[in-house]
PDB file of N, CA and C in Angstrom:
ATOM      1  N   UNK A   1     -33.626 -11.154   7.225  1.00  0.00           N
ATOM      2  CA  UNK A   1     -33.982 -10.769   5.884  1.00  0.00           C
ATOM      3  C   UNK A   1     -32.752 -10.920   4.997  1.00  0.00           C
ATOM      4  N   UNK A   2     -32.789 -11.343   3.876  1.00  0.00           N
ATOM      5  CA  UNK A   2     -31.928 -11.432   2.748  1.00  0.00           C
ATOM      6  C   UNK A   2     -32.003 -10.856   1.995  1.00  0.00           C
ATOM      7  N   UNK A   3     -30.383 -10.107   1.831  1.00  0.00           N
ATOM      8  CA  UNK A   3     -30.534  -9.006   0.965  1.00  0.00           C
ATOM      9  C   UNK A   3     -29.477  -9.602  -0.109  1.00  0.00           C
ATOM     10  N   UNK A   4     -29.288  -8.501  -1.411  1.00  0.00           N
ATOM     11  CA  UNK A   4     -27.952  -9.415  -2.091  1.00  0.00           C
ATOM     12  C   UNK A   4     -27.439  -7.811  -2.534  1.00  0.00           C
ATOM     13  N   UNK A   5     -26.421  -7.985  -2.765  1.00  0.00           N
ATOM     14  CA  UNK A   5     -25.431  -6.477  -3.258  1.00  0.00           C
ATOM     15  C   UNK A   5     -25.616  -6.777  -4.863  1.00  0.00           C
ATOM     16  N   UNK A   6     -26.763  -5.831  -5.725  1.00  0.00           N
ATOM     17  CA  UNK A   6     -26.632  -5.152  -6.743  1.00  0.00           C
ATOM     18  C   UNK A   6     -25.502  -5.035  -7.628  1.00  0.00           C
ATOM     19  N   UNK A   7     -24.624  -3.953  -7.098  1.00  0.00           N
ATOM     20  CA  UNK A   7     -23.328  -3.385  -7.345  1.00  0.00           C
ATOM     21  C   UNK A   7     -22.493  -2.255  -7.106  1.00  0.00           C
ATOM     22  N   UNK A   8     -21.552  -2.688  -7.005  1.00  0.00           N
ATOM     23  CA  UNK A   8     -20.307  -2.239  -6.155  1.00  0.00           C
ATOM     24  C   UNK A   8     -19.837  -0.975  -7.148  1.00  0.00           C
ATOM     25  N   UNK A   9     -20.187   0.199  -6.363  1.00  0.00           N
ATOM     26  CA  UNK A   9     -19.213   1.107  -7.054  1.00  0.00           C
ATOM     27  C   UNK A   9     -17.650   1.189  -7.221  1.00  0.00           C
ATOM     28  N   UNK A  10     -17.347   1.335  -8.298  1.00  0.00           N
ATOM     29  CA  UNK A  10     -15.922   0.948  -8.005  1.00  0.00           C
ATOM     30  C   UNK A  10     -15.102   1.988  -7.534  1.00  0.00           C
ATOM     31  N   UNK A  11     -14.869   3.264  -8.132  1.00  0.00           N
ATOM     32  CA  UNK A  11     -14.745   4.539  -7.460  1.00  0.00           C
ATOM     33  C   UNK A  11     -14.465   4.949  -5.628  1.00  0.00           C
ATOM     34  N   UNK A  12     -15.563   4.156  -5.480  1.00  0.00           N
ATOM     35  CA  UNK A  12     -16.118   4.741  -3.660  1.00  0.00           C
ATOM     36  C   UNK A  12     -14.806   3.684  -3.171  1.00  0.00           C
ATOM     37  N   UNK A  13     -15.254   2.231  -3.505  1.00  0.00           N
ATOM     38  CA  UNK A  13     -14.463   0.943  -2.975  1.00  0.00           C
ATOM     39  C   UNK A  13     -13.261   1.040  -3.480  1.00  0.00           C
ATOM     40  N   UNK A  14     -12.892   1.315  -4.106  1.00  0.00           N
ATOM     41  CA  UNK A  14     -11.477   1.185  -4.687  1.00  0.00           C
ATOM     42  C   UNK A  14     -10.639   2.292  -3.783  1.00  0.00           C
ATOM     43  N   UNK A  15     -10.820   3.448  -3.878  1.00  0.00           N
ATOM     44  CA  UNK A  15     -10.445   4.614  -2.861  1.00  0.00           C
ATOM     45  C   UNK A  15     -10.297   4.425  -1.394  1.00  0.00           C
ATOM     46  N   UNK A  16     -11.237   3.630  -0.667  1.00  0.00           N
ATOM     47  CA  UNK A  16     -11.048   3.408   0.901  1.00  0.00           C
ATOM     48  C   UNK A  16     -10.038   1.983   0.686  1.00  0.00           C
ATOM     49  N   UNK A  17     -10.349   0.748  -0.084  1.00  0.00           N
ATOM     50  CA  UNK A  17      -9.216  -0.262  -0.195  1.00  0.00           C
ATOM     51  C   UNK A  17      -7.676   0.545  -0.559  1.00  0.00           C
ATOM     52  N   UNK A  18      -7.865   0.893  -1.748  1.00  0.00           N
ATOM     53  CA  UNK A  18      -6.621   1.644  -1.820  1.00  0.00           C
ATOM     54  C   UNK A  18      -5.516   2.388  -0.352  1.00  0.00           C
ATOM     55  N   UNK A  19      -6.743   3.392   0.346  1.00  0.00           N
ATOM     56  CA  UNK A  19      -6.286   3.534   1.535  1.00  0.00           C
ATOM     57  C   UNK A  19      -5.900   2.926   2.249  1.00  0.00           C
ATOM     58  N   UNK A  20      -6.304   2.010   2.986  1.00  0.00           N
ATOM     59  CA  UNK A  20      -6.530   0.968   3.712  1.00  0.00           C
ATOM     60  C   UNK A  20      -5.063   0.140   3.375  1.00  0.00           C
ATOM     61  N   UNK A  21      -4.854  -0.649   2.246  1.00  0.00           N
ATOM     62  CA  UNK A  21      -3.851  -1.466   1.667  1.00  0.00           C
ATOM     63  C   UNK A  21      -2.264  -0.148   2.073  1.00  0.00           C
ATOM     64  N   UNK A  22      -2.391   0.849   2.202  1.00  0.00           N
ATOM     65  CA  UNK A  22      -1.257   2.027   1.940  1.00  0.00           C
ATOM     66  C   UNK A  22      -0.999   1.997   3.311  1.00  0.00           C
ATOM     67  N   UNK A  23      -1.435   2.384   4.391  1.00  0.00           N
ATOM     68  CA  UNK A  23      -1.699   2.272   6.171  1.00  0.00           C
ATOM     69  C   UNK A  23      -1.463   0.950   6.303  1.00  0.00           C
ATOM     70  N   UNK A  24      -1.913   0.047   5.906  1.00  0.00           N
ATOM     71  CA  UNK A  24      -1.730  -1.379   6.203  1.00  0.00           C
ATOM     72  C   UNK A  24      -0.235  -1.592   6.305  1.00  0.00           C
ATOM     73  N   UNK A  25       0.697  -1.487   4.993  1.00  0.00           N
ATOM     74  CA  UNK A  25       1.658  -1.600   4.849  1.00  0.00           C
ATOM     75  C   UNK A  25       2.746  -0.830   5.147  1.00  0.00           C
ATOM     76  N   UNK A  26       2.720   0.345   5.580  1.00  0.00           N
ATOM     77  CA  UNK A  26       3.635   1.228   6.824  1.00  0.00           C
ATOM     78  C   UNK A  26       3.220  -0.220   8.038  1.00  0.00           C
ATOM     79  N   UNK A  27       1.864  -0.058   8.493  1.00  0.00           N
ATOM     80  CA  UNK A  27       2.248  -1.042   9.765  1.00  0.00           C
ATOM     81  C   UNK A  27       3.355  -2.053   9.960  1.00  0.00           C
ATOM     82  N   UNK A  28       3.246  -2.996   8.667  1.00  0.00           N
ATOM     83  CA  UNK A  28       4.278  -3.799   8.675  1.00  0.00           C
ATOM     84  C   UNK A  28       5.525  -3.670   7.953  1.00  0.00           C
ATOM     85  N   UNK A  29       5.586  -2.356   7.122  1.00  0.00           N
ATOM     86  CA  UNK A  29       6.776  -2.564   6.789  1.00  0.00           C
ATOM     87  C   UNK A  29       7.753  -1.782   8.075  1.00  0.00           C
ATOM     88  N   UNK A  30       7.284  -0.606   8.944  1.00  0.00           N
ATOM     89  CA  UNK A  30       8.171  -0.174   9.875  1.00  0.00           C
ATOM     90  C   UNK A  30       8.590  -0.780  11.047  1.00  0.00           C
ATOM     91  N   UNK A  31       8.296  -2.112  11.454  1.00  0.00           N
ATOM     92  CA  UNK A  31       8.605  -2.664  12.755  1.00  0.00           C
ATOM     93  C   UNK A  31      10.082  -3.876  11.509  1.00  0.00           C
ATOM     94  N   UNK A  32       9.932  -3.784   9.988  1.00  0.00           N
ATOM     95  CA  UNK A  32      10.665  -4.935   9.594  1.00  0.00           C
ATOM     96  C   UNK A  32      11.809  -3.903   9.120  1.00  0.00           C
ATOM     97  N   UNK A  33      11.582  -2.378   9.139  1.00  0.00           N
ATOM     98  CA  UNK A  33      12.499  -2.088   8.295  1.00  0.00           C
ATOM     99  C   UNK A  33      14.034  -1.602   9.541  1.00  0.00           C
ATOM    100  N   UNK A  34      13.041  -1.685  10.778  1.00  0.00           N
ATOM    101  CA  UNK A  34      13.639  -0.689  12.599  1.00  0.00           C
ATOM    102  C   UNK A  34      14.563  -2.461  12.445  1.00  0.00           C
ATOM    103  N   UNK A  35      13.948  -3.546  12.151  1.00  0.00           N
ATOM    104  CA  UNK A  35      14.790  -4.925  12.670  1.00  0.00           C
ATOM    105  C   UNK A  35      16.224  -4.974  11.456  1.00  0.00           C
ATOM    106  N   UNK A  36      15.797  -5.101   9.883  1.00  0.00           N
ATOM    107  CA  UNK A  36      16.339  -5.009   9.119  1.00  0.00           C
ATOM    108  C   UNK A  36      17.570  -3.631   9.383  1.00  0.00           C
ATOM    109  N   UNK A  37      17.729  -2.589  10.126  1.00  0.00           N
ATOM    110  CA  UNK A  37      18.642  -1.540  10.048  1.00  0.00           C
ATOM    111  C   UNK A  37      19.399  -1.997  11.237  1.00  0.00           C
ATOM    112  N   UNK A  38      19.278  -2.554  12.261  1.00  0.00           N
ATOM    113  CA  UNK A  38      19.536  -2.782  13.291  1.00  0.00           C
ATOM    114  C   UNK A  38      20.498  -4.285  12.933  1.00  0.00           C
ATOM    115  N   UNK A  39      20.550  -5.028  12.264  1.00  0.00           N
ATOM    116  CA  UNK A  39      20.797  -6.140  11.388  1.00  0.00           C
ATOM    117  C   UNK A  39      22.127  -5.404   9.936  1.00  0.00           C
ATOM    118  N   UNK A  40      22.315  -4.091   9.734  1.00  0.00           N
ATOM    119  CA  UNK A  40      22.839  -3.835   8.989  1.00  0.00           C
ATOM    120  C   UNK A  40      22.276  -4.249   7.407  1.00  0.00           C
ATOM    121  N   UNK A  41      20.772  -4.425   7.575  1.00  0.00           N
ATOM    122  CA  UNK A  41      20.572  -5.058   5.784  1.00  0.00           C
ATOM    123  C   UNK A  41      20.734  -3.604   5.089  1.00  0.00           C
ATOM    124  N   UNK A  42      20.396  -2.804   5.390  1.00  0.00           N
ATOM    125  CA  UNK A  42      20.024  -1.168   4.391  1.00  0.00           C
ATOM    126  C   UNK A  42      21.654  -0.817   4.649  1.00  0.00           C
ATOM    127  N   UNK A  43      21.752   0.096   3.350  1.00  0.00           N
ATOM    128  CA  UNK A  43      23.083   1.309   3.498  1.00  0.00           C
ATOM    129  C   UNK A  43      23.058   2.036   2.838  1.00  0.00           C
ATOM    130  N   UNK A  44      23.517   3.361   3.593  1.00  0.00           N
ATOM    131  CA  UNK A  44      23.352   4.378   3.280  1.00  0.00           C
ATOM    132  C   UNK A  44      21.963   4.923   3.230  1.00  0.00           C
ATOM    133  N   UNK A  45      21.502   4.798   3.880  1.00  0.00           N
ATOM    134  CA  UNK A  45      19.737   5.708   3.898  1.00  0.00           C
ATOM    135  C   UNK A  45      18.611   5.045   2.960  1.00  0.00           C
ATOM    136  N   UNK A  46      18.879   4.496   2.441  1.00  0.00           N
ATOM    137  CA  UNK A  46      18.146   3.428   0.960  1.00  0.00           C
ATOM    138  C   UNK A  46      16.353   3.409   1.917  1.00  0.00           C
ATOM    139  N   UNK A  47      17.014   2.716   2.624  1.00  0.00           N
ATOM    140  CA  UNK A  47      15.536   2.061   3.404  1.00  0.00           C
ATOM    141  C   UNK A  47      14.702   3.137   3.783  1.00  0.00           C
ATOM    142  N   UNK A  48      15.589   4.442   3.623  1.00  0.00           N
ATOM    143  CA  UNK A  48      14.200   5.448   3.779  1.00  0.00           C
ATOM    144  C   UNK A  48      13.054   5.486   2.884  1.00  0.00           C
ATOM    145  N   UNK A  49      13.519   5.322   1.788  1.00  0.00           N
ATOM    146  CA  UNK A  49      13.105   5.679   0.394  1.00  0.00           C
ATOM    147  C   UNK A  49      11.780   4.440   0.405  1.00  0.00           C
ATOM    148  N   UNK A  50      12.214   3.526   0.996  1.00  0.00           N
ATOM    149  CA  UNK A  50      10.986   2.376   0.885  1.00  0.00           C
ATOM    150  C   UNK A  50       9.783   2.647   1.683  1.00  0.00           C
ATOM    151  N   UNK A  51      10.612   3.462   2.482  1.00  0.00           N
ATOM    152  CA  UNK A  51       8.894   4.050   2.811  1.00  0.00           C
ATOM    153  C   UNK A  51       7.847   4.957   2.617  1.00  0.00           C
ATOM    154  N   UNK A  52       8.430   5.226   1.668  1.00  0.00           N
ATOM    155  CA  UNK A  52       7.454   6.589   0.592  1.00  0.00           C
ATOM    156  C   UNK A  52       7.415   5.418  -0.616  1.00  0.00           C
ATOM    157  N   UNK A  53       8.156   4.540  -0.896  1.00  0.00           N
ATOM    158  CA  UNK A  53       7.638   3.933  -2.078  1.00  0.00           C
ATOM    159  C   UNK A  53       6.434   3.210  -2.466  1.00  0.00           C
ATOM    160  N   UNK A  54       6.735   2.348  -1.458  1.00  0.00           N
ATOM    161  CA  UNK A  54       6.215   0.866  -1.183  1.00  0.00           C
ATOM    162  C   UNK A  54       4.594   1.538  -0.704  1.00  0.00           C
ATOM    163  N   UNK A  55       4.423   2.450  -0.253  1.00  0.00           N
ATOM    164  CA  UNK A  55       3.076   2.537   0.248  1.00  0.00           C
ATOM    165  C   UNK A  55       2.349   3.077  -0.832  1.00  0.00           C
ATOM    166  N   UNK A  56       2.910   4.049  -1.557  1.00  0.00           N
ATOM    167  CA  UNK A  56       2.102   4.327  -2.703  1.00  0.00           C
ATOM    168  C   UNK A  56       1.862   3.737  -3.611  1.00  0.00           C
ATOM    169  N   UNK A  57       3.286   2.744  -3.976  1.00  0.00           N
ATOM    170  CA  UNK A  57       2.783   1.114  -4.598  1.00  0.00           C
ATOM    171  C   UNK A  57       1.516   0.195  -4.252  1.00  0.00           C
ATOM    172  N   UNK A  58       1.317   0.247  -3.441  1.00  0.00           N
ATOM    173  CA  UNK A  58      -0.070  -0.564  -2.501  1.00  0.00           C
ATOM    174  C   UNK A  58      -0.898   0.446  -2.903  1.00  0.00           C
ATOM    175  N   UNK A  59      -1.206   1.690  -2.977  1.00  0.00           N
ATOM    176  CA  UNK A  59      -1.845   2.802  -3.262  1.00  0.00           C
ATOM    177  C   UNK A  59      -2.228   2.541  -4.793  1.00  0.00           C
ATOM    178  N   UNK A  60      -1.720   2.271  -5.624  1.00  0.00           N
ATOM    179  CA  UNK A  60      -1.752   2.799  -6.894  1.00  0.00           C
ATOM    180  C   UNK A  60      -2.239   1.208  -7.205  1.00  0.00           C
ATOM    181  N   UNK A  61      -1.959   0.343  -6.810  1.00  0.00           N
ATOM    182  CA  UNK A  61      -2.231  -0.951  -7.415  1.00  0.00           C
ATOM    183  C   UNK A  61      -2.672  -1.145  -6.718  1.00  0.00           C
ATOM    184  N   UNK A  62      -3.395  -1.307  -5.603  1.00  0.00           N
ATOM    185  CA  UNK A  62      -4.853  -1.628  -4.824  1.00  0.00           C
ATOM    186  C   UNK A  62      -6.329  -1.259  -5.115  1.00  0.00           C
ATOM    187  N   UNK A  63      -5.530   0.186  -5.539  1.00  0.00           N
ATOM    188  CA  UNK A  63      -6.889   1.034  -6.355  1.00  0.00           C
ATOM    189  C   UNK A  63      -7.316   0.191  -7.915  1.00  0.00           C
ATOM    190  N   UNK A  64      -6.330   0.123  -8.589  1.00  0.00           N
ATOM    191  CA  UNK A  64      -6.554  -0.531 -10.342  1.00  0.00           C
ATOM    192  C   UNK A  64      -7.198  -2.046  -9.662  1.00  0.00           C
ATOM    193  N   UNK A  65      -6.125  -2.538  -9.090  1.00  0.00           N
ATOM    194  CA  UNK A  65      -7.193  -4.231  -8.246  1.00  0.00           C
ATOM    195  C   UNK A  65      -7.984  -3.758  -8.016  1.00  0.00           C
ATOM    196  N   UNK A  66      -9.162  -3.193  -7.401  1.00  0.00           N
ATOM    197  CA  UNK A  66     -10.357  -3.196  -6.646  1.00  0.00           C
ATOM    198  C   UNK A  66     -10.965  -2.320  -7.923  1.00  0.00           C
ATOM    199  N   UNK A  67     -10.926  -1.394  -8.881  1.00  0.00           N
ATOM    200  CA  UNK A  67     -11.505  -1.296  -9.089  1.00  0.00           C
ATOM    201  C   UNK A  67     -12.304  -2.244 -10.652  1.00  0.00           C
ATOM    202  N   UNK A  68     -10.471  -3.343 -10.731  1.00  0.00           N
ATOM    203  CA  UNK A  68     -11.002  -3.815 -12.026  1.00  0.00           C
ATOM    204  C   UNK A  68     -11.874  -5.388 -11.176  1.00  0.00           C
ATOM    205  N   UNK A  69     -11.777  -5.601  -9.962  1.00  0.00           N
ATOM    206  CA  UNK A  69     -12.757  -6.187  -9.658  1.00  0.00           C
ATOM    207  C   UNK A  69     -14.096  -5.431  -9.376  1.00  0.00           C
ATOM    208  N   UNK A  70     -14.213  -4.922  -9.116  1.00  0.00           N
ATOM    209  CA  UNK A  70     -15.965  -4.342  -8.807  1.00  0.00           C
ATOM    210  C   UNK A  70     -16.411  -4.155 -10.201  1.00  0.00           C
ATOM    211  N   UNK A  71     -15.700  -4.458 -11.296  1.00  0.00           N
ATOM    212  CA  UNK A  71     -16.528  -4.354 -12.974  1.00  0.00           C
ATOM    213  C   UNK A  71     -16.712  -5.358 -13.002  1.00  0.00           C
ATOM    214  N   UNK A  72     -15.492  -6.353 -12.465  1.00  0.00           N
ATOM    215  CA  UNK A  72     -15.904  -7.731 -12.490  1.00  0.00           C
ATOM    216  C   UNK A  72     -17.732  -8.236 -12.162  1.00  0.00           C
ATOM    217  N   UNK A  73     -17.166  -7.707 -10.894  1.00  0.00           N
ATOM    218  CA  UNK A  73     -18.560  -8.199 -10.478  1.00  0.00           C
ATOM    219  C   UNK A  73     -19.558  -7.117 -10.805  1.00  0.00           C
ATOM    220  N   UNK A  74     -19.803  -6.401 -10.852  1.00  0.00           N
ATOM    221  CA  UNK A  74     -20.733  -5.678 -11.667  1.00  0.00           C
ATOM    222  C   UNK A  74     -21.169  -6.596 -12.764  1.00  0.00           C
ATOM    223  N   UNK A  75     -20.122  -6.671 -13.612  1.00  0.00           N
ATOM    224  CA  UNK A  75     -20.911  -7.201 -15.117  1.00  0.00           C
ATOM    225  C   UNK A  75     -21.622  -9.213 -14.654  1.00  0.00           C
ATOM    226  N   UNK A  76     -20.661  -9.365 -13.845  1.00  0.00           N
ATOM    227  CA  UNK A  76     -21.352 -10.861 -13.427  1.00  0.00           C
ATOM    228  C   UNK A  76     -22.765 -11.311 -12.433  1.00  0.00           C
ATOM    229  N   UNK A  77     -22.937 -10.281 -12.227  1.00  0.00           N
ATOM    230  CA  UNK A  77     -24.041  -9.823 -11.182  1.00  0.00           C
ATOM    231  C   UNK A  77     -25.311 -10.294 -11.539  1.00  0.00           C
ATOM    232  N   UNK A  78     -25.597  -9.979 -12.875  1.00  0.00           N
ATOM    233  CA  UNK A  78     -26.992 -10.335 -13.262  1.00  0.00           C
ATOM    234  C   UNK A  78     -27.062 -11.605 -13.353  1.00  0.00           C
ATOM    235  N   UNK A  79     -26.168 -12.509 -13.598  1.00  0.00           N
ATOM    236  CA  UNK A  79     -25.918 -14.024 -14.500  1.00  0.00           C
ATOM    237  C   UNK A  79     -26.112 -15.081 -12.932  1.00  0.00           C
ATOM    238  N   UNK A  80     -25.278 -13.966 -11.835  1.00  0.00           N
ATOM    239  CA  UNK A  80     -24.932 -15.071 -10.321  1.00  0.00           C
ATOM    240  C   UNK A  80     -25.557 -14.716  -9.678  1.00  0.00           C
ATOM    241  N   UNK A  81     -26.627 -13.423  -9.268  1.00  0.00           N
ATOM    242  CA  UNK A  81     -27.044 -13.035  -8.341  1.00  0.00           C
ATOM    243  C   UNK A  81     -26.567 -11.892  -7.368  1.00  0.00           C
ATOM    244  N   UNK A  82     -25.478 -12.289  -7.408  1.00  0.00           N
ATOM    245  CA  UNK A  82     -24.474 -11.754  -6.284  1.00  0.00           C
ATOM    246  C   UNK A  82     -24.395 -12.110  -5.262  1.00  0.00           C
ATOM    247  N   UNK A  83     -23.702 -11.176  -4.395  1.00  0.00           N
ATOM    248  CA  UNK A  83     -23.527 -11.299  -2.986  1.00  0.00           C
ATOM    249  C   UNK A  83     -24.562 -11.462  -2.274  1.00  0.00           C
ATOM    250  N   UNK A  84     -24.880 -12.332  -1.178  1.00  0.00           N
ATOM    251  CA  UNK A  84     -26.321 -12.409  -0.446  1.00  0.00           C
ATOM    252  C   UNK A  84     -25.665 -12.431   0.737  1.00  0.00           C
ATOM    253  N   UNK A  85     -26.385 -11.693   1.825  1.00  0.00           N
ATOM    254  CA  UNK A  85     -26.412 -11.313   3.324  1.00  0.00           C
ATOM    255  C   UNK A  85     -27.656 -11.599   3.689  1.00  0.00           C
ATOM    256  N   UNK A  86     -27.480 -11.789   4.957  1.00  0.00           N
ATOM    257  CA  UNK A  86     -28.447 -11.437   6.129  1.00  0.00           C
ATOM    258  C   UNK A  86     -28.255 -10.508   7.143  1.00  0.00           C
ATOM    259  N   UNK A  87     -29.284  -9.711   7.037  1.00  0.00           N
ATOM    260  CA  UNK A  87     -29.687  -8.665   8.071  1.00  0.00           C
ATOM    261  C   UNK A  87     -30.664  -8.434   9.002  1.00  0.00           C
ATOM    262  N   UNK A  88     -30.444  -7.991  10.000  1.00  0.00           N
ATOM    263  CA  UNK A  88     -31.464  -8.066  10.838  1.00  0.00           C
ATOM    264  C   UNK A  88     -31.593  -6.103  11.072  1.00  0.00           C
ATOM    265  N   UNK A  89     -32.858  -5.902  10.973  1.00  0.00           N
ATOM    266  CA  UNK A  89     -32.924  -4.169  11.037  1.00  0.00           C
ATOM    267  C   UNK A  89     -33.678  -3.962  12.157  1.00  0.00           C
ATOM    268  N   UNK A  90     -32.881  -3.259  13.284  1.00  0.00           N
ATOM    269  CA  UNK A  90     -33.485  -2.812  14.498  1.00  0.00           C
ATOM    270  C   UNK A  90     -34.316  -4.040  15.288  1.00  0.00           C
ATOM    271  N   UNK A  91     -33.295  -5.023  15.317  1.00  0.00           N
ATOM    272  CA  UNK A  91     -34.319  -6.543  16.272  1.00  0.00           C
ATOM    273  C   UNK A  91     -33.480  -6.306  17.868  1.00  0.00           C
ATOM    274  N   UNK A  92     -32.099  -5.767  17.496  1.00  0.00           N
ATOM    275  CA  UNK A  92     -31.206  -5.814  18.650  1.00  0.00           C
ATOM    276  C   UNK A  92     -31.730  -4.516  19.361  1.00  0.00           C
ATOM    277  N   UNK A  93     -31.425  -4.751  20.761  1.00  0.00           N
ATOM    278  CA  UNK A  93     -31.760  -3.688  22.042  1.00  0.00           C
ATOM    279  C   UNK A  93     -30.382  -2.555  21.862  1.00  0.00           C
TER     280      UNK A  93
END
């Protein structure tokens, strides 16, 4: 069955991306920041600070991205259709 996505709250989506993008980026910034200290790039404690920064950066601007796309597509929705899927409801064992 084919369904198509209406529209995207932006609120709901923007809040779990937001999350998501903040966790994401501890993952990779702490295995670069353990190589980078070990390497002598940071001094004096600096590189702590990037890790309270940088994630709430991804936080704060993941949220404004996602949510000024889901207006996007909101307002383009009627003109394109939208998003179309296929689903299958309760066929699998």
């Amino acid at each position: 069955m084919k369904q198509q996505v209406a529209r995207f709250p932006p609120h709901q989506n923007a809040k779990v991306m937001a999350i998501m993008m903040a966790l994401t980026s501890l993952i990779f910034m702490i295995p670069f920041l353990v190589i980078g200290s070990l390497f002598g790039a940071s001094r004096g404690g600096m590189h702590m600070w990037v890790i309270i920064i940088l994630p709430v950066f991804y936080l704060v601007i993941g949220y404004i991205s996602v949510v000024i796309g889901c207006a996007i597509y909101n307002v383009l929705v009627p003109f394109t259709g939208g998003i179309e899927f296929e689903s299958t409801a309760g066929d699998r064992p």
